[in-house]
PDB file of N, CA and C in Angstrom:
ATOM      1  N   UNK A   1      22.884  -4.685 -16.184  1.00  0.00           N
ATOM      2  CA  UNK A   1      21.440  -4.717 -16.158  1.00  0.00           C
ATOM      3  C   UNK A   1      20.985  -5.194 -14.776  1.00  0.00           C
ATOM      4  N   UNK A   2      19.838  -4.529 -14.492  1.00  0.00           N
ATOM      5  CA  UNK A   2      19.654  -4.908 -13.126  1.00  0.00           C
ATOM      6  C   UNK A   2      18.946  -6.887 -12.921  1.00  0.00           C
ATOM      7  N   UNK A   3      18.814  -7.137 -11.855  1.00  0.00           N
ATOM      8  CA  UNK A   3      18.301  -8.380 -11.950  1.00  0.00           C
ATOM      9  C   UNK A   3      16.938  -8.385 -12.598  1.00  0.00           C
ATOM     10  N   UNK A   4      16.121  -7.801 -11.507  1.00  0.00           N
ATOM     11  CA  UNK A   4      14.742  -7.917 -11.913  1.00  0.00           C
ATOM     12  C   UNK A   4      13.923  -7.122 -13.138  1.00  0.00           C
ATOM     13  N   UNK A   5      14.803  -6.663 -13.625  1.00  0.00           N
ATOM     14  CA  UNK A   5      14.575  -5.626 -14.978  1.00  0.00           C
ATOM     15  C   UNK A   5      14.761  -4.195 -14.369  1.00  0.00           C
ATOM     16  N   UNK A   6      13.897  -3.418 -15.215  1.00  0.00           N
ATOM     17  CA  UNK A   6      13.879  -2.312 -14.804  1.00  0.00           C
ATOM     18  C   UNK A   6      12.243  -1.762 -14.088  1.00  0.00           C
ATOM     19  N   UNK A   7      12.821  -2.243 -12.923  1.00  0.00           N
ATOM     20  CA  UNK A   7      11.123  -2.315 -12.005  1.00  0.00           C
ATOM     21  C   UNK A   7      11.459  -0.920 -11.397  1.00  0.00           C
ATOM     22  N   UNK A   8      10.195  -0.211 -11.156  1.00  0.00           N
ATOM     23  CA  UNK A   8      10.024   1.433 -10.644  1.00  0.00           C
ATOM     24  C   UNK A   8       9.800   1.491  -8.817  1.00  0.00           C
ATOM     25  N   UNK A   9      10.757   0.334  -8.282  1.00  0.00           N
ATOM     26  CA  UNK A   9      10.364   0.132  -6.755  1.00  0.00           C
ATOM     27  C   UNK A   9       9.245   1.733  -6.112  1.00  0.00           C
ATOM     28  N   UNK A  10       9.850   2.582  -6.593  1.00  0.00           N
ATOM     29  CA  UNK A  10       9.030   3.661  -5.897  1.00  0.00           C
ATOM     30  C   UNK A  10       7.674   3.471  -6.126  1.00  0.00           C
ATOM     31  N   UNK A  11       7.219   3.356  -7.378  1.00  0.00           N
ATOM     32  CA  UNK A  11       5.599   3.410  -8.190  1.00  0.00           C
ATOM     33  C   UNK A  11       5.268   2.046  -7.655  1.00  0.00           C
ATOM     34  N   UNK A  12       6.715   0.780  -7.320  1.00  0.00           N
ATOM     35  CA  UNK A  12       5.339  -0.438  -6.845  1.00  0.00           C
ATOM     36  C   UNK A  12       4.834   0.079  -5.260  1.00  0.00           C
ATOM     37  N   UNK A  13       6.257   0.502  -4.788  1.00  0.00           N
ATOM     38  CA  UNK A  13       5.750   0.555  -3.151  1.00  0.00           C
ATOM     39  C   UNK A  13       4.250   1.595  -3.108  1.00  0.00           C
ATOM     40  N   UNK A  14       4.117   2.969  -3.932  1.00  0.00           N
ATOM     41  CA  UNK A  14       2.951   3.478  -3.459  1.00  0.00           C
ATOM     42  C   UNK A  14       1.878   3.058  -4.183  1.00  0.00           C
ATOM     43  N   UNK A  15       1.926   1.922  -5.189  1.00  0.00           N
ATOM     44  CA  UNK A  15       0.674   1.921  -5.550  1.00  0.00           C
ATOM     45  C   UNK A  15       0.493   0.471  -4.705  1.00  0.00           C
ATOM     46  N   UNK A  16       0.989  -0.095  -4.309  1.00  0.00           N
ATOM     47  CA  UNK A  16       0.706  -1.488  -3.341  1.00  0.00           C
ATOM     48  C   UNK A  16       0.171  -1.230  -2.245  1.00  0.00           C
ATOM     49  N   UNK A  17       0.869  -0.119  -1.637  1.00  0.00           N
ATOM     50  CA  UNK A  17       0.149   1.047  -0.120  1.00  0.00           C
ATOM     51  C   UNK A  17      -1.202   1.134  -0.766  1.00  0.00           C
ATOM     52  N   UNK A  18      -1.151   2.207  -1.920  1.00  0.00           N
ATOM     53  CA  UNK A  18      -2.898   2.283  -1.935  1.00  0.00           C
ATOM     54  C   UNK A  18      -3.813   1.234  -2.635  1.00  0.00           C
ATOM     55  N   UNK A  19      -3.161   0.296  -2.920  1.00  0.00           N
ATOM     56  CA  UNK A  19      -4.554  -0.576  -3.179  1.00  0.00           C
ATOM     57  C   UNK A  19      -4.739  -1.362  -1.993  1.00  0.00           C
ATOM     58  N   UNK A  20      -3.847  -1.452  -0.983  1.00  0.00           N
ATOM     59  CA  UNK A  20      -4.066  -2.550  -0.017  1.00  0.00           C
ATOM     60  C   UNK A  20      -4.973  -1.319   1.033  1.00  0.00           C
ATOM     61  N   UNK A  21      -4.807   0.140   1.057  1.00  0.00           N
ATOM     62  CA  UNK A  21      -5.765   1.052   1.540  1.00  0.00           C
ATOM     63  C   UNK A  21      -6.942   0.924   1.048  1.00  0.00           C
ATOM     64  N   UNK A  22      -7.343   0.991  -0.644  1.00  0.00           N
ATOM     65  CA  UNK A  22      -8.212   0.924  -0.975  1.00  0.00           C
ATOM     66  C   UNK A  22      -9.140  -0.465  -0.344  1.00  0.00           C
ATOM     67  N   UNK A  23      -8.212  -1.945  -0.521  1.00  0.00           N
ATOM     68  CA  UNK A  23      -9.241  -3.011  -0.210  1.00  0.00           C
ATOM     69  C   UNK A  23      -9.896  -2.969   1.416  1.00  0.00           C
ATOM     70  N   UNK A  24      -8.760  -2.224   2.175  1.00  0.00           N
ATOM     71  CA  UNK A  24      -9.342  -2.193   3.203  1.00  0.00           C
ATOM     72  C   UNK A  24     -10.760  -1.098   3.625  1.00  0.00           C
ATOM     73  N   UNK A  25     -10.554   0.444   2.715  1.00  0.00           N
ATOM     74  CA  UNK A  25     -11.609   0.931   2.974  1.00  0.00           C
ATOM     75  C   UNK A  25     -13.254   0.443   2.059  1.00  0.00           C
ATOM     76  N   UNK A  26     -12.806  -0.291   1.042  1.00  0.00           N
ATOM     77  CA  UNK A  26     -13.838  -1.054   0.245  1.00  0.00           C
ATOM     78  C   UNK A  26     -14.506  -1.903   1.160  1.00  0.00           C
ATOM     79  N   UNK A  27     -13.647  -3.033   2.491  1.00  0.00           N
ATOM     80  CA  UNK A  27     -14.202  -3.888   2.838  1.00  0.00           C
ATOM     81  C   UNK A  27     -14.599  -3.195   4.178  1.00  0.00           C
ATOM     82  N   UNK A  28     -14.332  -2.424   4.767  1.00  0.00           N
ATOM     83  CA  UNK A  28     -14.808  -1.810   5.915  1.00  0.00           C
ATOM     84  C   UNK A  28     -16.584  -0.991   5.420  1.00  0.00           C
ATOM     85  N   UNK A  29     -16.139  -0.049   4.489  1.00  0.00           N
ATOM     86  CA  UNK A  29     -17.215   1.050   3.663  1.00  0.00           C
ATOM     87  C   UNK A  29     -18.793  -0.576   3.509  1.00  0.00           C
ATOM     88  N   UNK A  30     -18.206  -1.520   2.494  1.00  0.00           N
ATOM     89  CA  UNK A  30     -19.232  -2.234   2.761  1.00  0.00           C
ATOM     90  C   UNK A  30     -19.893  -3.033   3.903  1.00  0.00           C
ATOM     91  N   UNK A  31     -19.128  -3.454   4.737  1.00  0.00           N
ATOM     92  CA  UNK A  31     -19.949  -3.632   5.999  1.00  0.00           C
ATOM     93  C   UNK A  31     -20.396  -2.642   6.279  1.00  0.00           C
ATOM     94  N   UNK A  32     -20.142  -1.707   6.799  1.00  0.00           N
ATOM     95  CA  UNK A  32     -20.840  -0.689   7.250  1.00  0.00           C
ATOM     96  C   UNK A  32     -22.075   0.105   6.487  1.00  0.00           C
ATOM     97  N   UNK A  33     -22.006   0.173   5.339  1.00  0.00           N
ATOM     98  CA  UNK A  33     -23.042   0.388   4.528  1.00  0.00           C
ATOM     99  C   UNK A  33     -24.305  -0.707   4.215  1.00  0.00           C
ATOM    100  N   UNK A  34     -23.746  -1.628   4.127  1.00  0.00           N
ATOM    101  CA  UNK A  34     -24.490  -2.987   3.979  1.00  0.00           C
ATOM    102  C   UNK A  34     -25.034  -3.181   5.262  1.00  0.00           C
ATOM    103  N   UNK A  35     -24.502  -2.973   6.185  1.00  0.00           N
ATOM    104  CA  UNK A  35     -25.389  -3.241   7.703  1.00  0.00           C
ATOM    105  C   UNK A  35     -26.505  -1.670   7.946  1.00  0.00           C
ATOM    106  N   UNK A  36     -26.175  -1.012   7.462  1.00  0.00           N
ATOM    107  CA  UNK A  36     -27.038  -0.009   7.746  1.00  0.00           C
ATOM    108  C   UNK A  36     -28.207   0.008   6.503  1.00  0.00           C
ATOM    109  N   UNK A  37     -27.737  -0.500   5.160  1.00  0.00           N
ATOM    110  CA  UNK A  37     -28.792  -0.578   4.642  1.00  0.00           C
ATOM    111  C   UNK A  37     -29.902  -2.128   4.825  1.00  0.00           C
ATOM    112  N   UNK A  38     -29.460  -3.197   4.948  1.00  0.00           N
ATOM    113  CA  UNK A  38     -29.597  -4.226   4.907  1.00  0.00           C
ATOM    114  C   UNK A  38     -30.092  -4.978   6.420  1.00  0.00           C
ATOM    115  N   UNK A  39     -29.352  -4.148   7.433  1.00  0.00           N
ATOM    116  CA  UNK A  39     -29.360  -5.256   8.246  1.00  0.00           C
ATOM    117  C   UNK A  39     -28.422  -6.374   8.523  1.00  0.00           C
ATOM    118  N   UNK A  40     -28.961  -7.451   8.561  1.00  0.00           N
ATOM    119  CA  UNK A  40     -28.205  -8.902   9.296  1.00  0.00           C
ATOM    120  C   UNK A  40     -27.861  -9.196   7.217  1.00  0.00           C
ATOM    121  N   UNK A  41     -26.191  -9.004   6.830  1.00  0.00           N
ATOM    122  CA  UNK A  41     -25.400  -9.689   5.881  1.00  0.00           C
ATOM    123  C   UNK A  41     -25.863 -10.813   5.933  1.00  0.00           C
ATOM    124  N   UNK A  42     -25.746 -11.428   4.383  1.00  0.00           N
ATOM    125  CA  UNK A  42     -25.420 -13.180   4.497  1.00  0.00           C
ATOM    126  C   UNK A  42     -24.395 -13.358   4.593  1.00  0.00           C
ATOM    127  N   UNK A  43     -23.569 -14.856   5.801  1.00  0.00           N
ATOM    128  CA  UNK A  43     -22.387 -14.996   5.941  1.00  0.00           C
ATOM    129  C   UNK A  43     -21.189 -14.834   4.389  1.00  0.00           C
ATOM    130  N   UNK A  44     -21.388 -15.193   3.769  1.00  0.00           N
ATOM    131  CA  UNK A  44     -20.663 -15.359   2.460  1.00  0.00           C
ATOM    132  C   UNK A  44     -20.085 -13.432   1.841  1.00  0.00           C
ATOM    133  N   UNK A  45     -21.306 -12.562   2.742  1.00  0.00           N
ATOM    134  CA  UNK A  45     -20.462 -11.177   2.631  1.00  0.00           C
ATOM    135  C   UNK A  45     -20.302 -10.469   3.906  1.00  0.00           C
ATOM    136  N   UNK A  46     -20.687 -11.247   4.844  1.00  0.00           N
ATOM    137  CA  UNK A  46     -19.522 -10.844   5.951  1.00  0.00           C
ATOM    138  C   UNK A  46     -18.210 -11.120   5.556  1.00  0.00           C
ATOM    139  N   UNK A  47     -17.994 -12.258   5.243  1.00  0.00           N
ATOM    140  CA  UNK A  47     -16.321 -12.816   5.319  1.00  0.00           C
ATOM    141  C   UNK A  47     -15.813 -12.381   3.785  1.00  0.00           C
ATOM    142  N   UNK A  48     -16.834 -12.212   2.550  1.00  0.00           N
ATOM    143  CA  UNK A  48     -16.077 -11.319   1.684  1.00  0.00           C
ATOM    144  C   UNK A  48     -15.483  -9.840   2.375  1.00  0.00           C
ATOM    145  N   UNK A  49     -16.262  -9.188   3.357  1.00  0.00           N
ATOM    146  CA  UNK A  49     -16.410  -7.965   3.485  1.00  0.00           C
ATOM    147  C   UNK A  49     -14.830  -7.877   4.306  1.00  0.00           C
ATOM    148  N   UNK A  50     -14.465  -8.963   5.483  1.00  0.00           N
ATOM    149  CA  UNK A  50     -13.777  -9.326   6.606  1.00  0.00           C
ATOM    150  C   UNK A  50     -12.319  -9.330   5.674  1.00  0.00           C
ATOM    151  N   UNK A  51     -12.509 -10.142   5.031  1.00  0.00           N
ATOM    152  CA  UNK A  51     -11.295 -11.420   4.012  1.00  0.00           C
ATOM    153  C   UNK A  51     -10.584  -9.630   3.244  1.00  0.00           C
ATOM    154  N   UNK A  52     -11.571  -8.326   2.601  1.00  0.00           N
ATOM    155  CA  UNK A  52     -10.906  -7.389   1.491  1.00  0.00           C
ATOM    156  C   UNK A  52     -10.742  -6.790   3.286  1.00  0.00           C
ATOM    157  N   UNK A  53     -10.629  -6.411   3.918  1.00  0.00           N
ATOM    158  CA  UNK A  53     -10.328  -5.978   5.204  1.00  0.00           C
ATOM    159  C   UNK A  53      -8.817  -6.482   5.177  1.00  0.00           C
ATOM    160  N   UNK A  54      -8.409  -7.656   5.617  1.00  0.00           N
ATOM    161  CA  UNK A  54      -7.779  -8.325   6.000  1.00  0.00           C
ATOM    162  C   UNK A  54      -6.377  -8.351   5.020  1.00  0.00           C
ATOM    163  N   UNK A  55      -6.521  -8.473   3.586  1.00  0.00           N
ATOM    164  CA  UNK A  55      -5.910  -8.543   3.012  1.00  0.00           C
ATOM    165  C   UNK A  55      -5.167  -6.915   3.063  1.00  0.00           C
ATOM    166  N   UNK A  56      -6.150  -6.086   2.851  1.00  0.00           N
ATOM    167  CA  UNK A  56      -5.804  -4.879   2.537  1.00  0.00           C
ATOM    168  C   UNK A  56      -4.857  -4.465   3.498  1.00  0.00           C
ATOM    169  N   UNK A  57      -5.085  -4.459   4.867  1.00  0.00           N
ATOM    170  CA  UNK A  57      -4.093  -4.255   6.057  1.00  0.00           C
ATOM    171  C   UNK A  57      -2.642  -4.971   5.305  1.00  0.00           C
ATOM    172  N   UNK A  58      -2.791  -5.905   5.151  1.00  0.00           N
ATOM    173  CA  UNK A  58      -1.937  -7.363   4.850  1.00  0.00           C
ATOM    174  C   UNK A  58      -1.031  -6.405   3.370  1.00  0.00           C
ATOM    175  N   UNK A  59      -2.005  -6.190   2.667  1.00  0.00           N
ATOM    176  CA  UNK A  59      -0.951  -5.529   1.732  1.00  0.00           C
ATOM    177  C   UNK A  59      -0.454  -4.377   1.455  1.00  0.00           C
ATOM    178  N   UNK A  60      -1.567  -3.234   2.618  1.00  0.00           N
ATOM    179  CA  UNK A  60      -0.628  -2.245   3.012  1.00  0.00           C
ATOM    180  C   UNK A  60       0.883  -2.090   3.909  1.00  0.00           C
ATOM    181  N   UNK A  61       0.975  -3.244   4.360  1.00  0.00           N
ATOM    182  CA  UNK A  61       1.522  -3.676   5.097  1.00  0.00           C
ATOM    183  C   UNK A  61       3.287  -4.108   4.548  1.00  0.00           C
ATOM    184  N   UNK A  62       2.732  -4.610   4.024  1.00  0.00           N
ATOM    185  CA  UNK A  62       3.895  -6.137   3.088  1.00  0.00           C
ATOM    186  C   UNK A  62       4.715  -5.049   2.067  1.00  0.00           C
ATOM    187  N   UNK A  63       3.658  -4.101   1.415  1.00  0.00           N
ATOM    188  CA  UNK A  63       4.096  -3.934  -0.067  1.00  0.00           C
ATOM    189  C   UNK A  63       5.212  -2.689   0.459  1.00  0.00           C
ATOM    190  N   UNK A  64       5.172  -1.463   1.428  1.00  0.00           N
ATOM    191  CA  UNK A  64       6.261  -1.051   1.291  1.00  0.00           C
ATOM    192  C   UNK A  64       7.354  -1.906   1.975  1.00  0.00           C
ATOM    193  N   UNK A  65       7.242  -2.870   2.837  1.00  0.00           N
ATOM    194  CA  UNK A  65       8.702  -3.354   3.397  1.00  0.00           C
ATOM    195  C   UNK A  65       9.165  -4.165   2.095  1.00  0.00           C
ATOM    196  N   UNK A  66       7.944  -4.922   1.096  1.00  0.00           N
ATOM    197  CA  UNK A  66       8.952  -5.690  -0.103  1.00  0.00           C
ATOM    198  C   UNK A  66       9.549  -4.532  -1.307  1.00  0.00           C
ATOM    199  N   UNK A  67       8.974  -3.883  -1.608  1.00  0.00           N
ATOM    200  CA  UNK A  67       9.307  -3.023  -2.887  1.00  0.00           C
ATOM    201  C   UNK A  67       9.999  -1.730  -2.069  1.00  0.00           C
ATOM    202  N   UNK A  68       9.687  -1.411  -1.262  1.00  0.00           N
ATOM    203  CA  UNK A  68      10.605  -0.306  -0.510  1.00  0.00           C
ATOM    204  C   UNK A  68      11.784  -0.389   0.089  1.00  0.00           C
ATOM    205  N   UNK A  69      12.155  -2.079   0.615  1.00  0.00           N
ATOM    206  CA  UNK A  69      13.506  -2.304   1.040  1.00  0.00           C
ATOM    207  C   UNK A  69      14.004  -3.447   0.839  1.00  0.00           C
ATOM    208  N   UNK A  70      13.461  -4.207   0.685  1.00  0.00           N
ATOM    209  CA  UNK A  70      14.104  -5.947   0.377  1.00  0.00           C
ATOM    210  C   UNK A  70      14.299  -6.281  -1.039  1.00  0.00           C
ATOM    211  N   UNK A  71      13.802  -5.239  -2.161  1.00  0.00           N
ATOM    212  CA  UNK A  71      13.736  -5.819  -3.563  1.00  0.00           C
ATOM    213  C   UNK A  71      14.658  -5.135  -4.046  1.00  0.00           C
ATOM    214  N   UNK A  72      14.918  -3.734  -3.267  1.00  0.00           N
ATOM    215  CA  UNK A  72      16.301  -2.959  -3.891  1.00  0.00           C
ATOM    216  C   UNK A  72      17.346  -3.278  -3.138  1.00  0.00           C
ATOM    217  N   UNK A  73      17.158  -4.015  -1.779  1.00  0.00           N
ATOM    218  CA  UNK A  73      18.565  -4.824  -1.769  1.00  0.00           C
ATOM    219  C   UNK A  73      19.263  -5.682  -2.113  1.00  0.00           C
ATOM    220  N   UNK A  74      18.507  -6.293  -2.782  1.00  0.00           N
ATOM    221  CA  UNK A  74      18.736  -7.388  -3.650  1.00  0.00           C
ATOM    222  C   UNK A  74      18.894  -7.442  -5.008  1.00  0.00           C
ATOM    223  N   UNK A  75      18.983  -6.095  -5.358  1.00  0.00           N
ATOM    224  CA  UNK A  75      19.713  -5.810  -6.648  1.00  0.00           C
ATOM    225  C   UNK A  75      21.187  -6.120  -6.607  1.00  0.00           C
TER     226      UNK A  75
END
């Protein structure tokens, strides 16, 4: 039996790619929408807007090097 059960490394690595795509085009799409509709943000959704940016890079990033190569070597 494997260690970590029977995890689908393929299905985590691309769905970790696209949600960390998704948070990033969520947090980009709303600044940019929010400044064109709105104007001057309140700080509290700049840095929400900054922070789903940030992460999203961060977990497009992370999720194929962990589930794409370090979690099946470690089987």
């Amino acid at each position: 039996m494997p260690r970590y059960g029977r995890l689908d490394y393929p299905t985590l690595t691309k769905r970790g790619f696209g949600l960390g795509i998704g948070l990033f085009l969520l947090g980009a799409l709303g600044e940019v929408v929010g400044h064109s509709l709105y104007g001057t943000l309140p700080a509290w959704e700049a840095t929400l807007f900054f922070d789903l940016e940030v992460v999203g890079v961060l977990l497009a990033l992370f999720a194929p090097l962990l589930f794409g190569v370090v979690m099946p070597l470690t089987e």
